[in-house]
PDB file of N, CA and C in Angstrom:
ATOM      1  N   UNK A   1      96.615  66.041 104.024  1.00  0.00           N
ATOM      2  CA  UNK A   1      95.524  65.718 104.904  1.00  0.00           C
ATOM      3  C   UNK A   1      94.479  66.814 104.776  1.00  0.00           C
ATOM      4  N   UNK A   2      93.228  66.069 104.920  1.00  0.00           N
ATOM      5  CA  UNK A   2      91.629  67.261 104.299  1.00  0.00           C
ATOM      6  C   UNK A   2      90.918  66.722 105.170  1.00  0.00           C
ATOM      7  N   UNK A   3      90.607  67.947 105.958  1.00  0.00           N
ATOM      8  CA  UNK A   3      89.230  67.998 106.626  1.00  0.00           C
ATOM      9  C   UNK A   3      88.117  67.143 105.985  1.00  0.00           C
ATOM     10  N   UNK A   4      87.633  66.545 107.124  1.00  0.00           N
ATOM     11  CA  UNK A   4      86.232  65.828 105.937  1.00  0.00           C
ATOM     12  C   UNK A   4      85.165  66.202 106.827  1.00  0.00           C
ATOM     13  N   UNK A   5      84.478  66.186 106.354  1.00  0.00           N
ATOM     14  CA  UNK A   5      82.425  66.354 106.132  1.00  0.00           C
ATOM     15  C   UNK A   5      82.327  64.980 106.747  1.00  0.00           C
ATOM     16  N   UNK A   6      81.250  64.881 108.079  1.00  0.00           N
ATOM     17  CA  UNK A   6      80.833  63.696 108.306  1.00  0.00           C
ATOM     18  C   UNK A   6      78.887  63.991 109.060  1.00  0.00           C
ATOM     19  N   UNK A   7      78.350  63.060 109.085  1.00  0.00           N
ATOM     20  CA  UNK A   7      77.013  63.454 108.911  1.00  0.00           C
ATOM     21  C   UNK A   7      76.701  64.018 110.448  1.00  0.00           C
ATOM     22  N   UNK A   8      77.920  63.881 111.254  1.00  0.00           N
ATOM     23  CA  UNK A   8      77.353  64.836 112.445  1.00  0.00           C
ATOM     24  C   UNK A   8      77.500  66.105 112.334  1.00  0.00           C
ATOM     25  N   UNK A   9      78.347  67.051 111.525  1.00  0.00           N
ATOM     26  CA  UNK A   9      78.713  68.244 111.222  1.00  0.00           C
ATOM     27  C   UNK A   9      77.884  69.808 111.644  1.00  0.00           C
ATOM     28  N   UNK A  10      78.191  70.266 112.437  1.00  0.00           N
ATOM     29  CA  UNK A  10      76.916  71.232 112.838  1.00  0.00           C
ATOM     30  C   UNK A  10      77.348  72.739 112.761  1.00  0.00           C
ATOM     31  N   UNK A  11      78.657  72.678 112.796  1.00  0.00           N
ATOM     32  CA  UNK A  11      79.371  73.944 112.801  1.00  0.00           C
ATOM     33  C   UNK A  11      80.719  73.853 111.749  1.00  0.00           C
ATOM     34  N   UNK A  12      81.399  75.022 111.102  1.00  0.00           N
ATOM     35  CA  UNK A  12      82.146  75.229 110.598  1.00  0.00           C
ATOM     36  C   UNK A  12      83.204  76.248 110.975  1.00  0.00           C
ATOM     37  N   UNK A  13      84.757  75.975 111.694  1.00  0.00           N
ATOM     38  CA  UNK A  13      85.539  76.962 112.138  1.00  0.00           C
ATOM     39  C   UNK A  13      86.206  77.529 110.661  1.00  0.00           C
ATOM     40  N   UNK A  14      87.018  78.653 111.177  1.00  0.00           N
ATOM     41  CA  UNK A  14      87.277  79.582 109.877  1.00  0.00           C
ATOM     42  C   UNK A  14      86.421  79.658 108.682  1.00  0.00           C
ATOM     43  N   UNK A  15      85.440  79.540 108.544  1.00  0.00           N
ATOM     44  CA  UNK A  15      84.600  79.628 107.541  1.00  0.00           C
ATOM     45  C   UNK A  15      84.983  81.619 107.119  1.00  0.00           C
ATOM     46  N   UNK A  16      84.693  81.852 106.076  1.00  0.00           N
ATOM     47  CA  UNK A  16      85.063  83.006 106.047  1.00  0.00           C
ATOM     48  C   UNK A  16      85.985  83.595 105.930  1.00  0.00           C
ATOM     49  N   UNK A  17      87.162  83.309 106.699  1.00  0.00           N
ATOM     50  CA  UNK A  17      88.317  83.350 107.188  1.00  0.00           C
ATOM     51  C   UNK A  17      89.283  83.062 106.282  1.00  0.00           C
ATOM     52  N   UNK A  18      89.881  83.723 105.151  1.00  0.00           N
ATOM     53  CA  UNK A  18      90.850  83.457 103.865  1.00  0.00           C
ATOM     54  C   UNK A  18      92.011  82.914 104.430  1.00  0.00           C
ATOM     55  N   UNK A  19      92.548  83.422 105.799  1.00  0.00           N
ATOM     56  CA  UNK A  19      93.962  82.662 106.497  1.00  0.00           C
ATOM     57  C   UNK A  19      94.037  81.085 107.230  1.00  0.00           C
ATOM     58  N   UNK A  20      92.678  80.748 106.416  1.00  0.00           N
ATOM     59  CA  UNK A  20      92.220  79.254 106.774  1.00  0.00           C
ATOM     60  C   UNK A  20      91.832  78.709 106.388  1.00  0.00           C
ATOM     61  N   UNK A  21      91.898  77.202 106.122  1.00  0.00           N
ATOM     62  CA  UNK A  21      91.048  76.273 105.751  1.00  0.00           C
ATOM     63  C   UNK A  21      89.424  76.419 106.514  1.00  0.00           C
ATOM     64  N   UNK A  22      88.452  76.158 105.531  1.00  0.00           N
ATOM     65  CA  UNK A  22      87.130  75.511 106.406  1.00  0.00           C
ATOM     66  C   UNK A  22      87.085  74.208 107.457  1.00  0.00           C
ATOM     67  N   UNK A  23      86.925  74.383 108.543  1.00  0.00           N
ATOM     68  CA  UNK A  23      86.882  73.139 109.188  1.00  0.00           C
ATOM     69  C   UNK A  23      85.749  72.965 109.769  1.00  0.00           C
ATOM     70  N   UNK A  24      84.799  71.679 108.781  1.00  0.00           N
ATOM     71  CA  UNK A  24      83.786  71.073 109.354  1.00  0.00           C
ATOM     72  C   UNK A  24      83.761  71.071 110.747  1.00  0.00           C
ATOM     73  N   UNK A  25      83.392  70.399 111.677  1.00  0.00           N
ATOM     74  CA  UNK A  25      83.151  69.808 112.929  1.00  0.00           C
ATOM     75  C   UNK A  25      81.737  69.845 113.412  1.00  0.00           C
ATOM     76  N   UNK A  26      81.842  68.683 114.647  1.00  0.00           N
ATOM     77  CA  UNK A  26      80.601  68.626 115.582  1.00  0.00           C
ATOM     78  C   UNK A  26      80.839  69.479 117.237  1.00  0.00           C
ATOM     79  N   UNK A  27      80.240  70.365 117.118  1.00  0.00           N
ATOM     80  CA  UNK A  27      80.355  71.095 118.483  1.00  0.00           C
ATOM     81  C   UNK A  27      79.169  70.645 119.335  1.00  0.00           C
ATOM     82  N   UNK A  28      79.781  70.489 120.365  1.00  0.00           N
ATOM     83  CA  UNK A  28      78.783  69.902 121.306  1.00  0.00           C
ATOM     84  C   UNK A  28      78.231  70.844 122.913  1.00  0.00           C
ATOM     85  N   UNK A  29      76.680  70.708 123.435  1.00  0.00           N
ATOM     86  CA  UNK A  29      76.689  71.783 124.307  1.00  0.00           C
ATOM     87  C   UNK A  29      77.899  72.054 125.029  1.00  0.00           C
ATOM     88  N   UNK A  30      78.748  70.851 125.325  1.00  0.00           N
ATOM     89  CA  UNK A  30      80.052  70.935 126.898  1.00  0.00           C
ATOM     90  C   UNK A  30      80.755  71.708 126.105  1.00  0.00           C
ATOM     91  N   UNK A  31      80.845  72.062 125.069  1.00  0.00           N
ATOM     92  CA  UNK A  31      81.743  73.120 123.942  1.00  0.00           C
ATOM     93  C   UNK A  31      82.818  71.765 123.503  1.00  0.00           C
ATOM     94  N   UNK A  32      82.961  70.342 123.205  1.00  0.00           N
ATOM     95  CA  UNK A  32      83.561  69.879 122.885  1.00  0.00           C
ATOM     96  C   UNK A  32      83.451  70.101 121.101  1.00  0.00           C
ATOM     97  N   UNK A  33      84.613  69.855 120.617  1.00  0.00           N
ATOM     98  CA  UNK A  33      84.257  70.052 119.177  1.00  0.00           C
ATOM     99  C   UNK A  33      85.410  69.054 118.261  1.00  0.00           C
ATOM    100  N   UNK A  34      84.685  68.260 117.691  1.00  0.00           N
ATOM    101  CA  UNK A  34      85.297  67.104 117.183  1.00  0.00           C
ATOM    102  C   UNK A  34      85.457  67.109 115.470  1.00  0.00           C
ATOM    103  N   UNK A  35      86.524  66.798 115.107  1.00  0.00           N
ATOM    104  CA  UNK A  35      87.029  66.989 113.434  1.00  0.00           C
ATOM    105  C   UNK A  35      87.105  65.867 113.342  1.00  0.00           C
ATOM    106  N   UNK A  36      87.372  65.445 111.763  1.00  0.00           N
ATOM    107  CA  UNK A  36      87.956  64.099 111.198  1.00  0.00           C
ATOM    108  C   UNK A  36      88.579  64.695 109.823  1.00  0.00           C
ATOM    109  N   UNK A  37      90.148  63.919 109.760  1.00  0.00           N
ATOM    110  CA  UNK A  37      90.643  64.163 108.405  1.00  0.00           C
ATOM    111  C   UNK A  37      90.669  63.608 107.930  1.00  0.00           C
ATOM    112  N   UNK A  38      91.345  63.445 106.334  1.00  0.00           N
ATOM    113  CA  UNK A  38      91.252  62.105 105.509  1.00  0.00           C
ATOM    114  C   UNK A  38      92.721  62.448 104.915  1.00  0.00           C
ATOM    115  N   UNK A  39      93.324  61.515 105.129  1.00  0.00           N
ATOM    116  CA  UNK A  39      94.354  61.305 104.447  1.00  0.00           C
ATOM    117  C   UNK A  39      94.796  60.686 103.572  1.00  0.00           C
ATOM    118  N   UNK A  40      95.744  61.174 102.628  1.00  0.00           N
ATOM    119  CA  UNK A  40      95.698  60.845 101.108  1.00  0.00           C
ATOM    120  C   UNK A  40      96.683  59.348 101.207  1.00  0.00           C
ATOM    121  N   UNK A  41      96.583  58.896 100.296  1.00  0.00           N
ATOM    122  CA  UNK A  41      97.608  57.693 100.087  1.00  0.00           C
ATOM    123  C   UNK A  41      99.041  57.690 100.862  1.00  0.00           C
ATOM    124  N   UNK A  42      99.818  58.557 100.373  1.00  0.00           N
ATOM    125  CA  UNK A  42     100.960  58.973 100.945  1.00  0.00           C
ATOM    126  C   UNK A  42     101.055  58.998 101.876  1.00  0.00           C
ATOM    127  N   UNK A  43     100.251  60.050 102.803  1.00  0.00           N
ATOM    128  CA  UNK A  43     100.481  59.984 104.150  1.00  0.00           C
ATOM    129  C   UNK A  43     100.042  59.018 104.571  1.00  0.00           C
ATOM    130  N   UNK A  44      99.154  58.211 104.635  1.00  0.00           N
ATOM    131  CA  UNK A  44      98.918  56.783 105.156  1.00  0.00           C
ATOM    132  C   UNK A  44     100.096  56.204 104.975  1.00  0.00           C
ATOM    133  N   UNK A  45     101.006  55.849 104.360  1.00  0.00           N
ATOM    134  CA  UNK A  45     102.325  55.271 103.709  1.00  0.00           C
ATOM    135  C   UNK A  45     103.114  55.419 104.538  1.00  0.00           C
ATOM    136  N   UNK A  46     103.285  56.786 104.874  1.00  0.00           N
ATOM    137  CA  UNK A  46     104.331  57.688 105.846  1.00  0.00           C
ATOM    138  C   UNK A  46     103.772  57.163 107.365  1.00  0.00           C
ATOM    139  N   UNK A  47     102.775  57.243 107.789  1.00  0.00           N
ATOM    140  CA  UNK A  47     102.166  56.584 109.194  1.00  0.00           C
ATOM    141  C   UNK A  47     102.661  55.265 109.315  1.00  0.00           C
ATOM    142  N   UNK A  48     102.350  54.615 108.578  1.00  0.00           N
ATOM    143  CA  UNK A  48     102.347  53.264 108.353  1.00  0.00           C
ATOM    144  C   UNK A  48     104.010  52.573 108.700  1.00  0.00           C
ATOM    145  N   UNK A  49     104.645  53.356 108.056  1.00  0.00           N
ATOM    146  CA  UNK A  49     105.663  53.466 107.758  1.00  0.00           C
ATOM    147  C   UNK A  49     106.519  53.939 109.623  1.00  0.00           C
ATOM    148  N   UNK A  50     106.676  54.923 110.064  1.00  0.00           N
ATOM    149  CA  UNK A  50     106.993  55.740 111.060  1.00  0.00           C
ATOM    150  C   UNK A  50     106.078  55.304 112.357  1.00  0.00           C
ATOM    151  N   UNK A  51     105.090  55.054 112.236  1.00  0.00           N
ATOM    152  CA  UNK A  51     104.050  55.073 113.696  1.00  0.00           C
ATOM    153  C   UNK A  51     103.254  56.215 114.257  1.00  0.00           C
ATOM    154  N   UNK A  52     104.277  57.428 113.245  1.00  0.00           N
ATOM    155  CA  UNK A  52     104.390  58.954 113.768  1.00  0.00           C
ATOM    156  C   UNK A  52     103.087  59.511 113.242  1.00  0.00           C
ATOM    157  N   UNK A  53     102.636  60.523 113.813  1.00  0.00           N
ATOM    158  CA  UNK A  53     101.174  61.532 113.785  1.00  0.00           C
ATOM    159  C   UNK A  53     101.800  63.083 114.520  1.00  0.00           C
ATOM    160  N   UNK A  54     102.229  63.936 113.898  1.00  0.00           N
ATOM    161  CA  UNK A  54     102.530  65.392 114.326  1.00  0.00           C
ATOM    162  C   UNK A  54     101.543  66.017 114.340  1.00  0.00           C
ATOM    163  N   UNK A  55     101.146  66.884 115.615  1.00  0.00           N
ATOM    164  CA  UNK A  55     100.011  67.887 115.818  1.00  0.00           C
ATOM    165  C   UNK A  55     100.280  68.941 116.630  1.00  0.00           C
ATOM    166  N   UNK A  56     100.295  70.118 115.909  1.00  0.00           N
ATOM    167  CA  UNK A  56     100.402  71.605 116.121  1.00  0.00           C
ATOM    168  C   UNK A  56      98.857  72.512 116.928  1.00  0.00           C
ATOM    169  N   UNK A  57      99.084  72.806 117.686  1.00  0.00           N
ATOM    170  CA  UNK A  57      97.939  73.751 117.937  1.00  0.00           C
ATOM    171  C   UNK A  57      98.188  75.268 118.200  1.00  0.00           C
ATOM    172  N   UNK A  58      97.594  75.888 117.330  1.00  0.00           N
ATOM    173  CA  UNK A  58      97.804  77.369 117.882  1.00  0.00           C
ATOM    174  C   UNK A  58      97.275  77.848 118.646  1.00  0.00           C
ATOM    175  N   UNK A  59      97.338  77.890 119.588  1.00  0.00           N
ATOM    176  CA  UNK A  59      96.967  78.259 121.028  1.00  0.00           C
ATOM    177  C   UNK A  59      97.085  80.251 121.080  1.00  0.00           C
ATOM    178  N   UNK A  60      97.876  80.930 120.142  1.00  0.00           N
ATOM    179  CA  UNK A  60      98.132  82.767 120.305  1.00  0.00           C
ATOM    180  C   UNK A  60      98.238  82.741 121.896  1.00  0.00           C
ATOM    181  N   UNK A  61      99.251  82.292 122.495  1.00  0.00           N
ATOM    182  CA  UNK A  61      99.593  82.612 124.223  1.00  0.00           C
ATOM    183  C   UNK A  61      98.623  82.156 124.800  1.00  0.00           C
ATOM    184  N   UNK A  62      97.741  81.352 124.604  1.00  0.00           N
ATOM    185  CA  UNK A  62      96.192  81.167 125.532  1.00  0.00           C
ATOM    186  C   UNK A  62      96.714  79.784 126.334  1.00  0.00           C
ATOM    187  N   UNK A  63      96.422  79.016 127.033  1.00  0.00           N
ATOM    188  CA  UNK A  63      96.545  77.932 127.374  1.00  0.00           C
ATOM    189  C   UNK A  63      96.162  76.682 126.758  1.00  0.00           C
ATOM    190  N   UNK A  64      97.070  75.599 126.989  1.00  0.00           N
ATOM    191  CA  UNK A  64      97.054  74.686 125.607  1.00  0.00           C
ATOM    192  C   UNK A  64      95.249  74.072 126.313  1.00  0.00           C
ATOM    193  N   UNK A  65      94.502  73.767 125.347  1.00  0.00           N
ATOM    194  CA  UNK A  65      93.530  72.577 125.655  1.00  0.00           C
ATOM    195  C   UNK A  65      93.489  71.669 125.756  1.00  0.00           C
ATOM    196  N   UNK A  66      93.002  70.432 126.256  1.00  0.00           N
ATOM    197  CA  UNK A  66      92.987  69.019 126.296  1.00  0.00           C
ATOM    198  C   UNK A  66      92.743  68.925 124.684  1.00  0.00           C
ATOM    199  N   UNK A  67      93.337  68.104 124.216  1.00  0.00           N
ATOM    200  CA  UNK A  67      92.935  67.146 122.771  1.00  0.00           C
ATOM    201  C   UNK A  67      93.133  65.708 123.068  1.00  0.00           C
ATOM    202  N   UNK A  68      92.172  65.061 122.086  1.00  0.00           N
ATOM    203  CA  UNK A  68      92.530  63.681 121.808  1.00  0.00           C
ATOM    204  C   UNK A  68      93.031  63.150 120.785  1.00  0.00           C
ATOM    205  N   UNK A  69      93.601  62.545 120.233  1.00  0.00           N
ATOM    206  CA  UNK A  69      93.633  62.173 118.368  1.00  0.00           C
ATOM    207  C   UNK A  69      93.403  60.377 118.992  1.00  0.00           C
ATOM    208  N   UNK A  70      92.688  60.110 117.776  1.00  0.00           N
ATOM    209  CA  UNK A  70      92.662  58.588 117.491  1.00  0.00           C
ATOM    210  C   UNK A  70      91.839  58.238 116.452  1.00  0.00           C
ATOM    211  N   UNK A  71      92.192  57.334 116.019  1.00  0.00           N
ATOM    212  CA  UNK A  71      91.392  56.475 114.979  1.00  0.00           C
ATOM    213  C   UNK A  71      89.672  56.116 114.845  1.00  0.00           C
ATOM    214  N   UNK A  72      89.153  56.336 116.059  1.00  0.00           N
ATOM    215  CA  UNK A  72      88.457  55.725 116.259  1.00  0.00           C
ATOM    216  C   UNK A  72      86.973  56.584 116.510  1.00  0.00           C
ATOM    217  N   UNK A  73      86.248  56.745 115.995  1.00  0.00           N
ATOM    218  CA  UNK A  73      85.007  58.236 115.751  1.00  0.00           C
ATOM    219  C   UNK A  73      84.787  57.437 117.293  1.00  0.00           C
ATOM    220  N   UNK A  74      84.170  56.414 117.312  1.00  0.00           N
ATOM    221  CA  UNK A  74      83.207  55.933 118.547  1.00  0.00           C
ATOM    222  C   UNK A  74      83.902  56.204 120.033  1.00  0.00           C
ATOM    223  N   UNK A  75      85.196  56.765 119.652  1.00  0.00           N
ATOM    224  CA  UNK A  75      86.311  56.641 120.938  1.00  0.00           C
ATOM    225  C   UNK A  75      86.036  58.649 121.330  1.00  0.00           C
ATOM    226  N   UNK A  76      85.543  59.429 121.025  1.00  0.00           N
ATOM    227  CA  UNK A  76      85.321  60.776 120.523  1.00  0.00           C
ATOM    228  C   UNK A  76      83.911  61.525 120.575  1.00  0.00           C
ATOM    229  N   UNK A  77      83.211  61.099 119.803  1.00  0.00           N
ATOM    230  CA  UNK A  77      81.643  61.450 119.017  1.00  0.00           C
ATOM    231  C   UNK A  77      80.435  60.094 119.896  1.00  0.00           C
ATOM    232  N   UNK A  78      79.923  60.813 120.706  1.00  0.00           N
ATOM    233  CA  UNK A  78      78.840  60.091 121.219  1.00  0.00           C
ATOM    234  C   UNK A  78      77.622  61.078 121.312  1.00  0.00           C
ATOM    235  N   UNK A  79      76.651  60.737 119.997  1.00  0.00           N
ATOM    236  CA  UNK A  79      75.239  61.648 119.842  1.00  0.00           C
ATOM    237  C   UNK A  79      74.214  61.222 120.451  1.00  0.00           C
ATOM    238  N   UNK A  80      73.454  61.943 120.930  1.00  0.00           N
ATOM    239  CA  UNK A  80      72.035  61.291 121.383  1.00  0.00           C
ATOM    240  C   UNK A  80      71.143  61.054 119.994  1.00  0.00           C
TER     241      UNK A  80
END
């Protein structure tokens, strides 16, 4: 699974950062900040397959944040 580039993109986390991938995203004033991945054949296979979606957050002791995951940009990403 790869981060993707989408035409709302305004900011980049770990940029710089060798202990990380680049991660596109849209950060928004409320500080919301929204990704999209793309997944390769396989793992679509494996979803498809299972129902299953595993998601890790490293939080370093801080308190977990609200997240959402879904399919759906329009369910997420609302631009003026």
């Amino acid at each position: 699974m790869k981060a993707k580039q989408f035409k709302e993109v305004n900011a980049v986390y770990g940029e710089n950062q060798p202990e990380y991938y680049p991660l596109p995203a849209y950060k928004s004033e409320d500080g919301t900040a929204v990704f999209c991945f793309e997944l390769d054949e396989e793992e679509r296979k494996k979803i498809a397959e299972t129902g299953e979606l595993w998601v890790a957050l490293r939080t370093f002791n801080k308190p977990l944040q609200p997240i959402c995951v879904t399919v759906n940009k329009s369910d997420i990403l609302i631009t003026q």
